[in-house]
C-alpha atoms as a PDB file:
ATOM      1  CA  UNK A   1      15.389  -6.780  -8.646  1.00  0.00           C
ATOM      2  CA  UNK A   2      12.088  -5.560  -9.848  1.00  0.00           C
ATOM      3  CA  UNK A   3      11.376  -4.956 -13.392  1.00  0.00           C
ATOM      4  CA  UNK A   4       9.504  -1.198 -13.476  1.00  0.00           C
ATOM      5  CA  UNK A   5       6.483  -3.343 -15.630  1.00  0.00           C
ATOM      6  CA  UNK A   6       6.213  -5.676 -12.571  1.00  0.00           C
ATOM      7  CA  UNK A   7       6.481  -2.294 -10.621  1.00  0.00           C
ATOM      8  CA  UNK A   8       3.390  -0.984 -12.497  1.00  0.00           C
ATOM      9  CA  UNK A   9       1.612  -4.089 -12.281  1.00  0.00           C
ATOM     10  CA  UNK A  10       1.692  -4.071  -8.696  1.00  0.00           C
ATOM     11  CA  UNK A  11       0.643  -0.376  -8.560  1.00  0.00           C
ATOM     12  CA  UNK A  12      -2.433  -1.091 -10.747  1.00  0.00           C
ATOM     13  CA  UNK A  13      -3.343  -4.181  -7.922  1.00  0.00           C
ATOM     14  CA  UNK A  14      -2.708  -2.064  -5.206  1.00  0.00           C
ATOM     15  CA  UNK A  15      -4.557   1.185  -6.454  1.00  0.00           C
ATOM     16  CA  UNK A  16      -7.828  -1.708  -8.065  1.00  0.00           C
ATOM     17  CA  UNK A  17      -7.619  -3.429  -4.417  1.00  0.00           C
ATOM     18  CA  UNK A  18      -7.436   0.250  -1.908  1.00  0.00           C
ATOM     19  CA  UNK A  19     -10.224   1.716  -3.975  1.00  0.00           C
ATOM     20  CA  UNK A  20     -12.282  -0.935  -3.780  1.00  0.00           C
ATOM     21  CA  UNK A  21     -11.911  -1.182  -0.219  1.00  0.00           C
ATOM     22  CA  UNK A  22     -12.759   2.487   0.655  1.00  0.00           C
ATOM     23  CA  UNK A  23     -15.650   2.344  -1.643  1.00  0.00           C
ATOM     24  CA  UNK A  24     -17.354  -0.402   0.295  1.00  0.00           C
ATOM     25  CA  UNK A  25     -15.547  -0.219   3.588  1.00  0.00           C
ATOM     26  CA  UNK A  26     -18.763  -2.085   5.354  1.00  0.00           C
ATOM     27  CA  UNK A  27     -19.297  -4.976   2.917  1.00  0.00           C
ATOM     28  CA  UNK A  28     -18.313  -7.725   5.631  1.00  0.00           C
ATOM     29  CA  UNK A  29     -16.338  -9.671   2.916  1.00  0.00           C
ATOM     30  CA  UNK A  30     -13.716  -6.892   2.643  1.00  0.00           C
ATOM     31  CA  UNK A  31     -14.013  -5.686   6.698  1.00  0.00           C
ATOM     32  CA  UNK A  32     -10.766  -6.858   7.709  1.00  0.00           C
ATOM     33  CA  UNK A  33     -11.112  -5.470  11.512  1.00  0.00           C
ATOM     34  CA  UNK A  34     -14.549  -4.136  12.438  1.00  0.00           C
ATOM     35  CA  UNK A  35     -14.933  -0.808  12.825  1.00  0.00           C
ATOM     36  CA  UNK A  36     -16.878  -0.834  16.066  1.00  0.00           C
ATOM     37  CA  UNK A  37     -13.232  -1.505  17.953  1.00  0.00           C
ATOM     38  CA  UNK A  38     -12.589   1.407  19.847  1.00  0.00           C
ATOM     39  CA  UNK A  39      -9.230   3.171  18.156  1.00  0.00           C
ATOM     40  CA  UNK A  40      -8.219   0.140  16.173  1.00  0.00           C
ATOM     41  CA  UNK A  41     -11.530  -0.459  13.813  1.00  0.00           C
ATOM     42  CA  UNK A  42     -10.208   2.542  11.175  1.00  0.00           C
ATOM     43  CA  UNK A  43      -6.869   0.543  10.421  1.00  0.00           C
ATOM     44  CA  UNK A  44      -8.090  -1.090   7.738  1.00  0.00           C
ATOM     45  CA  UNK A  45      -9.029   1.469   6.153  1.00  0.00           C
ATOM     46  CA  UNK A  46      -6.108   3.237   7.021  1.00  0.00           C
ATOM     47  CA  UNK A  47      -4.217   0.814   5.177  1.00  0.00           C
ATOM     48  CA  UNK A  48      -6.218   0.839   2.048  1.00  0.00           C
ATOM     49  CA  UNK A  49      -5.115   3.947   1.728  1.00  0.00           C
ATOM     50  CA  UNK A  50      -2.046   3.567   2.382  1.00  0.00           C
ATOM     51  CA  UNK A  51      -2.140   1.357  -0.690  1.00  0.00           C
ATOM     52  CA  UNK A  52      -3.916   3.432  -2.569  1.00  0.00           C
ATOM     53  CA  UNK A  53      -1.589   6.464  -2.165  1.00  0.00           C
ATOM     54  CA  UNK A  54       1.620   4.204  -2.564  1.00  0.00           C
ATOM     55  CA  UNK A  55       0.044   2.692  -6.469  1.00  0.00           C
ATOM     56  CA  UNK A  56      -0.175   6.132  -7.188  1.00  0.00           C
ATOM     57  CA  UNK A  57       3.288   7.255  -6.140  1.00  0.00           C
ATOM     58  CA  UNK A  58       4.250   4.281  -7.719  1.00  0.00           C
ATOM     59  CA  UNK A  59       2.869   4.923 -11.226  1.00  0.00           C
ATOM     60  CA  UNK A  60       3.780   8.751 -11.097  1.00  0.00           C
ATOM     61  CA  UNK A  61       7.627   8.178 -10.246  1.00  0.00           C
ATOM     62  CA  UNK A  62       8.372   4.103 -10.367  1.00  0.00           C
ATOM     63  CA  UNK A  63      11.921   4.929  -9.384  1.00  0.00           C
ATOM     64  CA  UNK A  64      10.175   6.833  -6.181  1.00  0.00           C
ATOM     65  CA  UNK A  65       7.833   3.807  -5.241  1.00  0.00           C
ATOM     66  CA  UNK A  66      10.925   1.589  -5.410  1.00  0.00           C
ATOM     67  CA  UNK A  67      11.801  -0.147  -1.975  1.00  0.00           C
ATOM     68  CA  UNK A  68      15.432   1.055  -0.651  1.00  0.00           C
ATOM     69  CA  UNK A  69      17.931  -1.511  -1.249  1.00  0.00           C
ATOM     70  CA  UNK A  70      19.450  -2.548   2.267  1.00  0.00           C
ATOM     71  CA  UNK A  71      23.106  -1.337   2.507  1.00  0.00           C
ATOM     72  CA  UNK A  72      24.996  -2.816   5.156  1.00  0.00           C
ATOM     73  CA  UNK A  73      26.195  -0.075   8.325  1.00  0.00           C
ATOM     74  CA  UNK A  74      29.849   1.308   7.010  1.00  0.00           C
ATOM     75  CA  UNK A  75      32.640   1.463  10.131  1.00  0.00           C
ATOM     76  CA  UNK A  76      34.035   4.449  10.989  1.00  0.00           C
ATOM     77  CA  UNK A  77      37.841   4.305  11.669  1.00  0.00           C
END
């Protein structure tokens, strides 16, 4: 289980990491697919803020942010 200060931790890395990529989505150190792929070249940055909304989430409500624990299917009779 997660502690909520690893939780937060994570957040801050996530939110540091997404903003930094949307700031300087051309800087060809951080271009993860380029964007002159038809359909396909925003996905990156798609994904960075992805992570960017989720660290926020995540510091707002940590319970909310919080990965749902896998419960095994129940049989019905």
């Amino acid at each position: 289980m997660h502690s909520s200060r690893t939780r937060r931790i994570g957040a801050v890395i996530g939110i540091i990491c997404g903003a930094i990529y949307l700031i300087y989505p051309s800087a060809s150190v951080f271009e993860l697919i380029p964007d002159a792929i038809p359909f396909i070249g925003s996905l990156d940055e798609a994904g960075a803020t992805a992570l960017l909304l989720w660290g926020i989430q995540a510091l707002r409500s940590p319970q909310a942010a919080a990965l749902p624990a896998a419960t095994p299917p129940q049989r019905q009779p």
